[in-house]
Protein backbone atom coordinates (compact mmCIF):
# COMPACT_ATOMS: atom_id res chain seq x y z
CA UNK A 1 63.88 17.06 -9.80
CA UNK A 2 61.59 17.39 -13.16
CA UNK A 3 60.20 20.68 -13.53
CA UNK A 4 57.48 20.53 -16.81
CA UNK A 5 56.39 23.55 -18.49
CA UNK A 6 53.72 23.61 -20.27
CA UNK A 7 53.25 25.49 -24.31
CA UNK A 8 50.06 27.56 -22.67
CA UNK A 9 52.56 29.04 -20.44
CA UNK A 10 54.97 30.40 -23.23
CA UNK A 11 55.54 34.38 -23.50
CA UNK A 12 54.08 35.01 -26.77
CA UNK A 13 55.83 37.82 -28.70
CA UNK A 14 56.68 38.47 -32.30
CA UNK A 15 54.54 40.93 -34.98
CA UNK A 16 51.35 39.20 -35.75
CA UNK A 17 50.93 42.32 -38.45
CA UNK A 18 54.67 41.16 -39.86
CA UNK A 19 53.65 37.63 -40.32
CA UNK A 20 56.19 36.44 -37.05
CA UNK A 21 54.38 34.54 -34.08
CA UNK A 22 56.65 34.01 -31.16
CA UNK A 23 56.52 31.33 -28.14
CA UNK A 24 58.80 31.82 -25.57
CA UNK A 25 59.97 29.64 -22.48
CA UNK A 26 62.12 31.43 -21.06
CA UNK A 27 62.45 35.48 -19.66
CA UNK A 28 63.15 37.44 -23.09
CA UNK A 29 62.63 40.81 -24.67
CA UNK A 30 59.76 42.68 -22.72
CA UNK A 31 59.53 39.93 -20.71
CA UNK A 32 61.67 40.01 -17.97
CA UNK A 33 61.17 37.26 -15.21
CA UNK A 34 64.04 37.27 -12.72
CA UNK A 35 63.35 33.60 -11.91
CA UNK A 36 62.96 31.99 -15.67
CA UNK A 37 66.52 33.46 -17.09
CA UNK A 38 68.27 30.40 -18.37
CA UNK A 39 68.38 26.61 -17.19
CA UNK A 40 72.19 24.74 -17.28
CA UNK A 41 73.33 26.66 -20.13
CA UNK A 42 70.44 27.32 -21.77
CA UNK A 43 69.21 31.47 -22.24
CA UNK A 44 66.42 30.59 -24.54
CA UNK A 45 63.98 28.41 -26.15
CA UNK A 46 61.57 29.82 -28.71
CA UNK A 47 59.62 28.29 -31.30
CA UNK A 48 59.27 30.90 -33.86
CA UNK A 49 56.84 30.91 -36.92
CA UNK A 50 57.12 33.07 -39.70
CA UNK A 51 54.61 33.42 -42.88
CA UNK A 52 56.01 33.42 -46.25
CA UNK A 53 57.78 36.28 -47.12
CA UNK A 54 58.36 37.36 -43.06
CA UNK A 55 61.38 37.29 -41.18
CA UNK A 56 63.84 38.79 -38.46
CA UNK A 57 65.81 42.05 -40.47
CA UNK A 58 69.87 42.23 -39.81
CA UNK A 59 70.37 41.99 -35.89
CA UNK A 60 73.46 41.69 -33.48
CA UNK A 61 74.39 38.91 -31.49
CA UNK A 62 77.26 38.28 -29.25
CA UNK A 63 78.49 35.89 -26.73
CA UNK A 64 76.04 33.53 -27.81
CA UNK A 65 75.30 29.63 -29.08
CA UNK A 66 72.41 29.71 -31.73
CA UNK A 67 70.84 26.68 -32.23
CA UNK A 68 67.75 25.95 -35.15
CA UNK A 69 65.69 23.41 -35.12
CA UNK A 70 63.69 23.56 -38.52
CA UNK A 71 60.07 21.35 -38.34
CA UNK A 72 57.75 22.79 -41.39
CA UNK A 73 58.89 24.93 -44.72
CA UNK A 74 62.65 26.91 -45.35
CA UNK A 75 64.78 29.30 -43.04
CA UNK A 76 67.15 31.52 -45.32
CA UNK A 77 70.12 32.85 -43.36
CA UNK A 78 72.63 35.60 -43.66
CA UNK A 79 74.86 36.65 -41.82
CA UNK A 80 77.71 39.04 -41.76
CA UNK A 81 80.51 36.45 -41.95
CA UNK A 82 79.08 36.20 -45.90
CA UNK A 83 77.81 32.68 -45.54
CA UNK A 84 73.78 32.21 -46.52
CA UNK A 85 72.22 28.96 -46.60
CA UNK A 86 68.53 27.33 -46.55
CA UNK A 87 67.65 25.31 -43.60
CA UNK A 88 64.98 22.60 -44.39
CA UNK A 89 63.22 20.25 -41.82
CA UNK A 90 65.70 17.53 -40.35
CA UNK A 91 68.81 19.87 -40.22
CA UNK A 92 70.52 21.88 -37.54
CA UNK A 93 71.63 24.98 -37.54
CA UNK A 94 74.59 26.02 -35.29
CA UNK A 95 75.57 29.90 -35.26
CA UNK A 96 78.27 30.35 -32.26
CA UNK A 97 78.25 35.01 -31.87
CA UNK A 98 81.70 34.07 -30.38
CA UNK A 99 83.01 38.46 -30.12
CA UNK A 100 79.69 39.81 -32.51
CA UNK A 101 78.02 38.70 -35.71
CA UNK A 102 74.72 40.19 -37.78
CA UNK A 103 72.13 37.61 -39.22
CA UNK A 104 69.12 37.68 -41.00
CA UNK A 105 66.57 35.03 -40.71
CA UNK A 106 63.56 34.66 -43.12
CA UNK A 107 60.75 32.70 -44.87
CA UNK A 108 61.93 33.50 -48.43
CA UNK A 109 59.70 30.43 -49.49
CA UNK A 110 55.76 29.97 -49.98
CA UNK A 111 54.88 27.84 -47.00
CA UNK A 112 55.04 28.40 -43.41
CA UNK A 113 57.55 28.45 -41.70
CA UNK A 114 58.60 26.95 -38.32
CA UNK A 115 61.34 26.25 -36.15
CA UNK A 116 62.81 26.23 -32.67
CA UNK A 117 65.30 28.12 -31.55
CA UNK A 118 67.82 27.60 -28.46
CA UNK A 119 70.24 30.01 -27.12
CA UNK A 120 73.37 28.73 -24.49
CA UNK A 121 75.60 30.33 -22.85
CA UNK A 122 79.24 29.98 -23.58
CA UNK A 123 81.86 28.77 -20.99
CA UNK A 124 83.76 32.04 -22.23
CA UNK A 125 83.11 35.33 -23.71
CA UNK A 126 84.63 36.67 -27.06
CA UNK A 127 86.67 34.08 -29.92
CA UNK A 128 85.70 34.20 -33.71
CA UNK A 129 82.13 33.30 -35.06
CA UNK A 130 81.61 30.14 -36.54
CA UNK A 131 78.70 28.64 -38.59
CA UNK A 132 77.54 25.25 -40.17
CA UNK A 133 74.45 23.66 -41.18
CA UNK A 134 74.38 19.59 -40.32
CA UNK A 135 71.82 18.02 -42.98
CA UNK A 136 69.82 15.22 -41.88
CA UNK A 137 71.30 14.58 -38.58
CA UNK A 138 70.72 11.30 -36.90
CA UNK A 139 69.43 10.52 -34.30
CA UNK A 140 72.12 8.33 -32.91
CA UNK A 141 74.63 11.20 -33.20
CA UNK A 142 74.34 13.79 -30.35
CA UNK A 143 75.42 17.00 -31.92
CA UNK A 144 78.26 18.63 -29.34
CA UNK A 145 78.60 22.30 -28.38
CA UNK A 146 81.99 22.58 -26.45
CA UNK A 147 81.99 26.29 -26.11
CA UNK A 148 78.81 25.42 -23.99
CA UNK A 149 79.74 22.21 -22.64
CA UNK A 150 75.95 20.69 -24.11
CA UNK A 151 75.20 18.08 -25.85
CA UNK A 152 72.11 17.90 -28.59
CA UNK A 153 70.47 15.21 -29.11
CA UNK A 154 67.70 14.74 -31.51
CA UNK A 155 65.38 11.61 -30.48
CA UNK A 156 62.08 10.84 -32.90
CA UNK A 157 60.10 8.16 -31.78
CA UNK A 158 57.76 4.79 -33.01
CA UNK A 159 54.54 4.27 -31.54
CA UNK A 160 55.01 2.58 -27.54
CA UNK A 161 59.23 3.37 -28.10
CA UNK A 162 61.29 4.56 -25.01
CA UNK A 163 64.44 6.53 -24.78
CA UNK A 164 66.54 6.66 -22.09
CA UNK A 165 67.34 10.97 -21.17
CA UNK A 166 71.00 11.48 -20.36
CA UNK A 167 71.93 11.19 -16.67
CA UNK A 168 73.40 14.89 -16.27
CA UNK A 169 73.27 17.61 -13.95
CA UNK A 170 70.99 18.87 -16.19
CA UNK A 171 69.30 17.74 -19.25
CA UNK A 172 66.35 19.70 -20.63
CA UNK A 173 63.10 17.94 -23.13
CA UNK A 174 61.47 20.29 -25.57
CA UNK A 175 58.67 18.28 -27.13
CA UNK A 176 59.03 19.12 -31.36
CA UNK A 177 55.79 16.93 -32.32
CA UNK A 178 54.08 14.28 -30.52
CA UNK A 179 53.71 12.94 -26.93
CA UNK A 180 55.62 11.63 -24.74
CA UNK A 181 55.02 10.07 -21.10
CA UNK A 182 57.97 11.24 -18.71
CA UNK A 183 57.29 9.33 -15.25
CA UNK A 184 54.07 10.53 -14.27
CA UNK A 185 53.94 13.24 -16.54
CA UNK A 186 52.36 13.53 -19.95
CA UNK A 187 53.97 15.77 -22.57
CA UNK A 188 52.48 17.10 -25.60
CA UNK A 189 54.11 19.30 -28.80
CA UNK A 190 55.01 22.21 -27.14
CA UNK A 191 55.98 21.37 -23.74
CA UNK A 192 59.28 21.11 -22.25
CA UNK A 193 60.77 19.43 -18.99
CA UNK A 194 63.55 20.35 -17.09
CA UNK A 195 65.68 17.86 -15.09
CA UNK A 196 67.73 19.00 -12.45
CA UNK A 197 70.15 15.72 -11.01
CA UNK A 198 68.03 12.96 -13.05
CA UNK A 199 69.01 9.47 -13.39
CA UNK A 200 67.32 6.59 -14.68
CA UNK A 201 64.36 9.03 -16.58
CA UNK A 202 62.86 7.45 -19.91
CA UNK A 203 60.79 9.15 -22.00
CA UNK A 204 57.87 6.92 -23.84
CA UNK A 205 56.06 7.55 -27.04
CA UNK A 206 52.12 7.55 -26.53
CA UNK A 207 50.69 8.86 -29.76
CA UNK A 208 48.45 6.60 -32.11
CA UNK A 209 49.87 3.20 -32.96
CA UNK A 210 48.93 4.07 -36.75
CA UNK A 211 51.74 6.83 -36.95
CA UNK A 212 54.79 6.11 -38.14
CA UNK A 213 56.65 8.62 -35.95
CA UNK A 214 54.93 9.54 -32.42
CA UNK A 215 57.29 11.89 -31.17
CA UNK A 216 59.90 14.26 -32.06
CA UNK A 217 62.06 15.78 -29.41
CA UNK A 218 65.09 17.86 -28.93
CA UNK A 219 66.99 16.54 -25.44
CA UNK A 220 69.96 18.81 -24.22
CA UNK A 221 72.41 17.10 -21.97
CA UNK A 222 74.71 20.04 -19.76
CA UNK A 223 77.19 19.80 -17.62
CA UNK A 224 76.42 22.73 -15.94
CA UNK A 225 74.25 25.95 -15.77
């Protein structure tokens, strides 16, 4: 079963007056909907843009798999483990709460900033926090979270190219740029698709011939939810 969810339909939250625009897919915050909580493993999927100079002030996390997907300008992050580190378009962030960490997140920079942002369960509560930034990941290498029993993997596309999604129990498509055709289903930047059982599903590339890369898109293989 493919269930597509359209960018229009996002929860938008953040502090327009603070510079922070928020998009999110799932329930979060103020808004609670008792049938959108998480898909497979995943709590959350928010694209997140900050102006220069904005950003998210110390905050708590626990129990928790933080995942940042960085597509325009620089994240800074702190957290309370002492690392900081900038985060620049074509690396990914992992930040596992494991028992309780703080973190800051801003646009220290002059451009915009914006990224997505994916929260999974884990498999188990509690354990040590852990960080690490993975610069320029490719896209051949899926990017494993075992604490969450998901696999990442980062697809960006030619005009007219196909990619075969992961035959899981559940795999989940957030579009990054682009479009995509999934079956019948057209997908623009934005939009997401979530695949309950799936086998066989390719995802094609339908933007201009004259771009060099049509699509961008973060696909999350799971073993269970």
């Amino acid at each position: 079963m493919t269930d597509v969810r359209r960018s229009g339909d996002r929860y938008r939250g953040g502090d327009a007056a603070a510079g922070i625009e928020s998009f999110h897919a799932f329930s979060f915050g103020p808004h609670y909907d008792p049938d959108n909580l998480r898909f497979g493993a995943i709590l959350a999927c928010n694209e997140e843009r900050l102006a220069p100079g904005a950003g998210f002030d110390e905050h708590p996390h626990s129990h928790t798999e933080i995942v940042t997907w960085v597509v325009e300008g620089e994240l800074t992050h702190r957290d309370s483990t002492g690392r900081e580190s900038l985060v620049r378009p074509g690396d990914l962030q992992h930040l596992s709460a494991a028992g309780g960490v703080r973190h800051v997140e801003r646009n220290d920079g002059a451009d915009p900033l914006v990224f997505v942002q994916m929260w999974l369960a884990p498999l188990s509560p509690g354990g040590e926090p852990s960080y690490a930034v993975i610069h320029g990941i490719a896209d051949a290498t899926p990017y494993e979270i075992p604490g969450a029993g998901a696999l990442l993997h980062i697809r960006r596309l030619a005009p007219g190219e196909r990619t075969a999604l992961p035959d899981a129990p559940f795999t989940y498509l957030h579009v990054v740029r682009g479009e995509v055709r999934l079956g019948e289903e057209h997908l623009s930047a934005g939009d997401a698709a979530r695949v309950t059982g799936g086998t066989g599903l390719e995802a094609v590339a339908t933007a201009d011939a004259t771009t060099e890369v049509a699509a961008e898109l973060l696909v999350w293989e799971m073993a269970g939810g």
